[in-house]
N, C-alpha and C. Protein backbone atom coordinates (compact mmCIF):
# COMPACT_ATOMS: atom_id res chain seq x y z
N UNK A 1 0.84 -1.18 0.00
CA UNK A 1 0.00 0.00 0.00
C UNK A 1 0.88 1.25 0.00
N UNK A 2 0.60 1.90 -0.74
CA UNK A 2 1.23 3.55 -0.85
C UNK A 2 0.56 4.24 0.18
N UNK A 3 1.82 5.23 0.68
CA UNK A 3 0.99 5.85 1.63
C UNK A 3 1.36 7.17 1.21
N UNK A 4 1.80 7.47 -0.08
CA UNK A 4 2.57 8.59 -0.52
C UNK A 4 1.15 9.65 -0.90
N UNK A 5 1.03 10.86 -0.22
CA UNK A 5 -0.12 11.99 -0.07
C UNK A 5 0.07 12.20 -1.93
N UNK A 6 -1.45 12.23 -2.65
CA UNK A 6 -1.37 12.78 -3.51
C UNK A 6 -2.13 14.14 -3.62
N UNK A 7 -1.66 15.15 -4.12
CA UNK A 7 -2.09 15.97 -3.92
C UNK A 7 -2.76 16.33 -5.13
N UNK A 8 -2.50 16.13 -6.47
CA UNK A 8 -3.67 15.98 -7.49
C UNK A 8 -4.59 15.69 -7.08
N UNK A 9 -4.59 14.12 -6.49
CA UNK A 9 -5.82 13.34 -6.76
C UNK A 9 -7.02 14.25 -5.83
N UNK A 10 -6.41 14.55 -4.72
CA UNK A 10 -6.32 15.20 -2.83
C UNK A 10 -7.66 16.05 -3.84
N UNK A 11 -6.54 17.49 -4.64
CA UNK A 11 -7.55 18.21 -5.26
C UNK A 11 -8.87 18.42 -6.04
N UNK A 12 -8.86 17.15 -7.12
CA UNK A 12 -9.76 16.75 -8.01
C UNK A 12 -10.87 15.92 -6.81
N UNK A 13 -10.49 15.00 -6.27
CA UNK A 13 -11.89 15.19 -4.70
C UNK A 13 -12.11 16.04 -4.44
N UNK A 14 -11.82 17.08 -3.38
CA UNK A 14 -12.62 18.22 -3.25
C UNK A 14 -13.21 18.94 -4.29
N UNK A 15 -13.04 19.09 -5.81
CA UNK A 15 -13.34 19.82 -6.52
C UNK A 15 -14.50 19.19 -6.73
N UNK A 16 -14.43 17.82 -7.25
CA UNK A 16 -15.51 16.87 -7.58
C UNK A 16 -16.92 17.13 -6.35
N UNK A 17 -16.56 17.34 -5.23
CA UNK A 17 -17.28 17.41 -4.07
C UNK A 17 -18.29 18.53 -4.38
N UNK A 18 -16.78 19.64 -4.55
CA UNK A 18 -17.49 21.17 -3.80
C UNK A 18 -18.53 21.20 -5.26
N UNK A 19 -18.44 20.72 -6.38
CA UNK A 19 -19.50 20.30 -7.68
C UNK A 19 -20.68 19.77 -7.41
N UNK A 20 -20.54 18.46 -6.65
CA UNK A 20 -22.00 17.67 -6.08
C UNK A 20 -22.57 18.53 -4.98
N UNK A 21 -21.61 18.86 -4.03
CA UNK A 21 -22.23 19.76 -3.38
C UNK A 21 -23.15 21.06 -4.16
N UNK A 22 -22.88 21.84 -4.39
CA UNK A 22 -23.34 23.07 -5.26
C UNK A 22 -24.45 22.69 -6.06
N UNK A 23 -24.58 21.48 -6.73
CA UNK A 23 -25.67 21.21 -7.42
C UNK A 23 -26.87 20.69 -6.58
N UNK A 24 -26.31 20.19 -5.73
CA UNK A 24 -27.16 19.54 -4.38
C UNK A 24 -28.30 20.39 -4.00
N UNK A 25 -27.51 21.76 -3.77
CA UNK A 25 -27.93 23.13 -3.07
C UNK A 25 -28.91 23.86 -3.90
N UNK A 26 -28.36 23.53 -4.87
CA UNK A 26 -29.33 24.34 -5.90
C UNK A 26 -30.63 23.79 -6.52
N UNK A 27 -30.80 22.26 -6.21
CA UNK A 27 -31.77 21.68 -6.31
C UNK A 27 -32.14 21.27 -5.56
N UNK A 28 -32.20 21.10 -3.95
CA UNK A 28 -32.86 20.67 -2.88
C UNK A 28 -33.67 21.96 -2.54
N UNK A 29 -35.19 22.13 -2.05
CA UNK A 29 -35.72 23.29 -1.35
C UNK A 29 -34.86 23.74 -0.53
N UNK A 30 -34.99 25.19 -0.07
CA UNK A 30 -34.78 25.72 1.24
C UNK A 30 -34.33 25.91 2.77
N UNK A 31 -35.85 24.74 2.73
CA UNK A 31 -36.13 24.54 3.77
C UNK A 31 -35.82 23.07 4.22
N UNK A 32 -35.39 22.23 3.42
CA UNK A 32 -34.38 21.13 3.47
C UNK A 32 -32.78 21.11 3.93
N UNK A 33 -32.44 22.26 2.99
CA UNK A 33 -30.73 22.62 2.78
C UNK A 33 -30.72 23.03 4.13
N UNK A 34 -31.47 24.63 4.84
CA UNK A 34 -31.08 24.78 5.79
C UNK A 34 -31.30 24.35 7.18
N UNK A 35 -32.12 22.91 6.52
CA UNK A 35 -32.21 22.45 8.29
C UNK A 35 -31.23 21.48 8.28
N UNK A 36 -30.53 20.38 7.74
CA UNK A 36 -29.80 20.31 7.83
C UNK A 36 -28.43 21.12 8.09
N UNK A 37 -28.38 21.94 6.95
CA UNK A 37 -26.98 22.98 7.45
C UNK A 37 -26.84 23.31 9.30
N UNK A 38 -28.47 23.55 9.70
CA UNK A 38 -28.49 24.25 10.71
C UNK A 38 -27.77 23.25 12.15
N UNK A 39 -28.61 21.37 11.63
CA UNK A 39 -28.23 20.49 12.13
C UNK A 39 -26.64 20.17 12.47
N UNK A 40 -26.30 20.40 11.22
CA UNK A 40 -24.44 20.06 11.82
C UNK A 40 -24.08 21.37 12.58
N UNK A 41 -23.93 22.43 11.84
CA UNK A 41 -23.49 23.55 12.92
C UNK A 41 -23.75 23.05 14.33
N UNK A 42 -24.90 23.27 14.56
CA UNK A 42 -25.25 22.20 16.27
C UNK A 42 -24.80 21.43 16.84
N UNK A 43 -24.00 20.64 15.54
CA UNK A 43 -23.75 19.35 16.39
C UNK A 43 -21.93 20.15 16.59
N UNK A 44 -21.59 20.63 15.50
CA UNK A 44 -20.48 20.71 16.18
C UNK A 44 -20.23 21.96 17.46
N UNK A 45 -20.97 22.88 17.60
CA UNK A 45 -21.36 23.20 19.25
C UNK A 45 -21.40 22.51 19.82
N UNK A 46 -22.34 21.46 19.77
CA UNK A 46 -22.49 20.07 21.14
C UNK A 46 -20.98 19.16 21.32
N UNK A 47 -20.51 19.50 20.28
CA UNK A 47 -18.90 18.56 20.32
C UNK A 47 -17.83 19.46 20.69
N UNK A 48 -18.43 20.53 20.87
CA UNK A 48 -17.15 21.63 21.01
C UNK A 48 -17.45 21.64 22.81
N UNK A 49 -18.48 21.65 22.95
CA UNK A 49 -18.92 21.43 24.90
C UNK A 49 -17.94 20.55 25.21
N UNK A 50 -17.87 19.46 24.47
CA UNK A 50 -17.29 18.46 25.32
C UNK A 50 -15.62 18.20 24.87
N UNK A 51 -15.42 19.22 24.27
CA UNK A 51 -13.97 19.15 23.79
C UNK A 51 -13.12 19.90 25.75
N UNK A 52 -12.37 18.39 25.32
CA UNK A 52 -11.46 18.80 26.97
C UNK A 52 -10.40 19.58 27.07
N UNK A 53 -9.76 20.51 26.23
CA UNK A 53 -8.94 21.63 26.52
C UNK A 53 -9.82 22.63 26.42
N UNK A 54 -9.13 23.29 26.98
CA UNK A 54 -9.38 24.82 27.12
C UNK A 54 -9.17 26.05 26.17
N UNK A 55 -9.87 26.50 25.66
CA UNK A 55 -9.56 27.62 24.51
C UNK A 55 -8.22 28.04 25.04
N UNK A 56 -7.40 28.62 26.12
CA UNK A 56 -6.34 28.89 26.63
C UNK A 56 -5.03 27.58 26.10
N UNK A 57 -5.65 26.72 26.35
CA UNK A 57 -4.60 25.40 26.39
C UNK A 57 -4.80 25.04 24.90
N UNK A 58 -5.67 25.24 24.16
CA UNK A 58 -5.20 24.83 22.80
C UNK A 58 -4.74 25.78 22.14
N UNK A 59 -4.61 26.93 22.58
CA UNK A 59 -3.72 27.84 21.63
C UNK A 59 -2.20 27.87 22.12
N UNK A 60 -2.07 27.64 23.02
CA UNK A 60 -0.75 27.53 23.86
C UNK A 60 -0.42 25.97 23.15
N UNK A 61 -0.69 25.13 22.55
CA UNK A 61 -0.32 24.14 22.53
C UNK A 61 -0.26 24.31 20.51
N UNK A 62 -1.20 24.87 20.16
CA UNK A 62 -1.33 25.62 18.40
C UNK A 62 0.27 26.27 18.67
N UNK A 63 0.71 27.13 19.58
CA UNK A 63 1.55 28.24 19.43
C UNK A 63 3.06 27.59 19.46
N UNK A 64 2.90 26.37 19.67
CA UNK A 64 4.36 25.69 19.47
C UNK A 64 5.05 25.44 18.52
């Protein structure tokens, strides 16, 4: 197995994505798109509660 990062390929996924995505958006209602959207934002608040450093301690630990 290669474990060598490609960064073409890396790119052409996200591009391919941010494509399905965008078309997604533009053809799902409204009121679909943004309850979901609204859903993850939430969740990652609810995951950020339980994240165990400290805004203090993860930048001190970023700052290394």
């Amino acid at each position: 197995m290669d474990s060598k990062f490609d960064r073409e390929q890396n790119l052409k996924e996200k591009l391919n994505f941010i494509r399905f995505y965008a078309k997604w958006v533009k053809t799902v209602p409204n009121e679909i798109w943004s309850k979901q959207q609204a859903e993850f934002i939430d969740s990652l608040f609810d995951n950020a509660k339980n994240f165990s450093l400290t805004p203090e301690k993860y930048l001190k630990i970023m700052r290394r």
